[in-house]
C-alpha atoms as a PDB file:
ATOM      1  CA  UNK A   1     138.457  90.474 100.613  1.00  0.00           C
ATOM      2  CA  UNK A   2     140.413  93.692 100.139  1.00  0.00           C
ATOM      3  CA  UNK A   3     141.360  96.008 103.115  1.00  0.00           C
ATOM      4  CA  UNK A   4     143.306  99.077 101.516  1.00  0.00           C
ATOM      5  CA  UNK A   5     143.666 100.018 105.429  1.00  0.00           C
ATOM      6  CA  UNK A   6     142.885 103.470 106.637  1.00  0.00           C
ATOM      7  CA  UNK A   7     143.095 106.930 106.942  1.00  0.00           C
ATOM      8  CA  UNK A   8     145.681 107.437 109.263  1.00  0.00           C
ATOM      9  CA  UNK A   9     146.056 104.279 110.844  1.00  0.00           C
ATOM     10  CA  UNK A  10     148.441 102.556 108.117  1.00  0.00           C
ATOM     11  CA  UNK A  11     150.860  99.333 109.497  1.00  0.00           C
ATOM     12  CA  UNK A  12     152.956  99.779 106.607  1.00  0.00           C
ATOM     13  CA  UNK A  13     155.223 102.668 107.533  1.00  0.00           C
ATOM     14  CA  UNK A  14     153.609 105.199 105.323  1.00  0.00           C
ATOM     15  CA  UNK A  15     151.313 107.485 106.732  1.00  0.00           C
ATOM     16  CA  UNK A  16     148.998 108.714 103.640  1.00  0.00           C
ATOM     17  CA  UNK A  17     145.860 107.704 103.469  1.00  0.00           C
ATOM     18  CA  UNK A  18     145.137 104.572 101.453  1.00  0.00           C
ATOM     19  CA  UNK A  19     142.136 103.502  99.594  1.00  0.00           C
ATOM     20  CA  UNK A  20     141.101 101.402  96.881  1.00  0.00           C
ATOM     21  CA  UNK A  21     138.975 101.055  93.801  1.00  0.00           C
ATOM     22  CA  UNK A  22     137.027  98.106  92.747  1.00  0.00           C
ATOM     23  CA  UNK A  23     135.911  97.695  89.019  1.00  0.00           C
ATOM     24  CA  UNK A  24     134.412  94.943  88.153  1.00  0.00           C
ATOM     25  CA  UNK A  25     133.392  94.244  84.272  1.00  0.00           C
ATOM     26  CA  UNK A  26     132.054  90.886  83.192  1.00  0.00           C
ATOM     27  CA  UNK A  27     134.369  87.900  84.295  1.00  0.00           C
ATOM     28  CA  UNK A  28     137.372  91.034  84.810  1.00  0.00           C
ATOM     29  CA  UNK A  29     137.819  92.492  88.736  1.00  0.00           C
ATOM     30  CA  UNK A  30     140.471  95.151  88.961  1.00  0.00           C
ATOM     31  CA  UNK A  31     141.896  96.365  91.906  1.00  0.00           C
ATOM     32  CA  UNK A  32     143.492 100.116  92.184  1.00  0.00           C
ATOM     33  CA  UNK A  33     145.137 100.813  95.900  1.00  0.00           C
ATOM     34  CA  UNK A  34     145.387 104.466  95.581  1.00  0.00           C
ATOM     35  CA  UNK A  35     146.854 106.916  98.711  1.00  0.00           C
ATOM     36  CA  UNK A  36     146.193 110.328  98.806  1.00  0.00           C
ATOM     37  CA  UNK A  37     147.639 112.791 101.332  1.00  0.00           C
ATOM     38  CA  UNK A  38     145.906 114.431 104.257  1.00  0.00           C
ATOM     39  CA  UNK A  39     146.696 116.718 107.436  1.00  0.00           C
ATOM     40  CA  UNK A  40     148.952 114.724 109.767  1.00  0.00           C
ATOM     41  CA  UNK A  41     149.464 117.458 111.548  1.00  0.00           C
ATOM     42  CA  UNK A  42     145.750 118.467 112.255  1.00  0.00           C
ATOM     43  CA  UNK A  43     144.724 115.261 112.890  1.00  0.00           C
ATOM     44  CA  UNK A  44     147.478 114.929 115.666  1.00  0.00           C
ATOM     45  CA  UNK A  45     146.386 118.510 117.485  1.00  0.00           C
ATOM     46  CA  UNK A  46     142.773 116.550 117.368  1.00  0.00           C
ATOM     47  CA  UNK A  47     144.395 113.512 119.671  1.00  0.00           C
ATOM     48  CA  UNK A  48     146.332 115.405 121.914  1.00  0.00           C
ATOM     49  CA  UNK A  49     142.890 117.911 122.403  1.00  0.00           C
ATOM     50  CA  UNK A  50     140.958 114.766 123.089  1.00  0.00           C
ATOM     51  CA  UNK A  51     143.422 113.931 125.918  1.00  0.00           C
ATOM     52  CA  UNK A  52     144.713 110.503 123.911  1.00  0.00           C
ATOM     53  CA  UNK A  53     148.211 109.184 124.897  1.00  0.00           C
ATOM     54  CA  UNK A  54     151.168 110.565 122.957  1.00  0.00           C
ATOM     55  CA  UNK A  55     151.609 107.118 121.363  1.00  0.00           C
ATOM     56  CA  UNK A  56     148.487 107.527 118.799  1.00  0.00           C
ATOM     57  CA  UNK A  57     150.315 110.851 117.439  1.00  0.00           C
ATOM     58  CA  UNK A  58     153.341 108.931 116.728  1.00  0.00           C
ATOM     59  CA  UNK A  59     151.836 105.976 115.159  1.00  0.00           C
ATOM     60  CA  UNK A  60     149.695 108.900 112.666  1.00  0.00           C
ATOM     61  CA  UNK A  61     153.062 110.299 112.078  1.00  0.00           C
ATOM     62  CA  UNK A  62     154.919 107.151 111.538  1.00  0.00           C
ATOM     63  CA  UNK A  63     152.574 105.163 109.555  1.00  0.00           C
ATOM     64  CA  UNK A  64     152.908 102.303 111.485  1.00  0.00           C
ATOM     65  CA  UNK A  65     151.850 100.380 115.170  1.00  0.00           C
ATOM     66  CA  UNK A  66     153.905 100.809 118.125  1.00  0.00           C
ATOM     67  CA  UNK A  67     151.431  99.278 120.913  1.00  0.00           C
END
């Protein structure tokens, strides 16, 4: 099982975007967590337009869960 977590919604305290890559070759599995940056900011206009509590924008901004 690998969960590389989200766009956005990271628990880890960074807020970049994680994914991962799965190669698999023969008997050999390798596992690359990658995180790439994205718009924060836009994606926080888009909650606060949709009418979501303030806490969602500060757990995109923070990287991490607060509820």
């Amino acid at each position: 099982f690998i969960n590389p977590g989200s766009c956005g919604r990271m628990f880890d305290g960074n807020p970049i975007a994680s994914y991962a890559l799965l190669e698999i070759v023969g008997d050999t599995i390798r596992v690359d967590l990658r995180r790439i940056a994205y718009s924060i900011e836009k994606t926080m206009a888009g909650l606060k337009k949709s009418g979501l509590p303030e806490i969602y924008c500060e757990m995109y901004r923070l990287g991490r869960k607060l509820n």
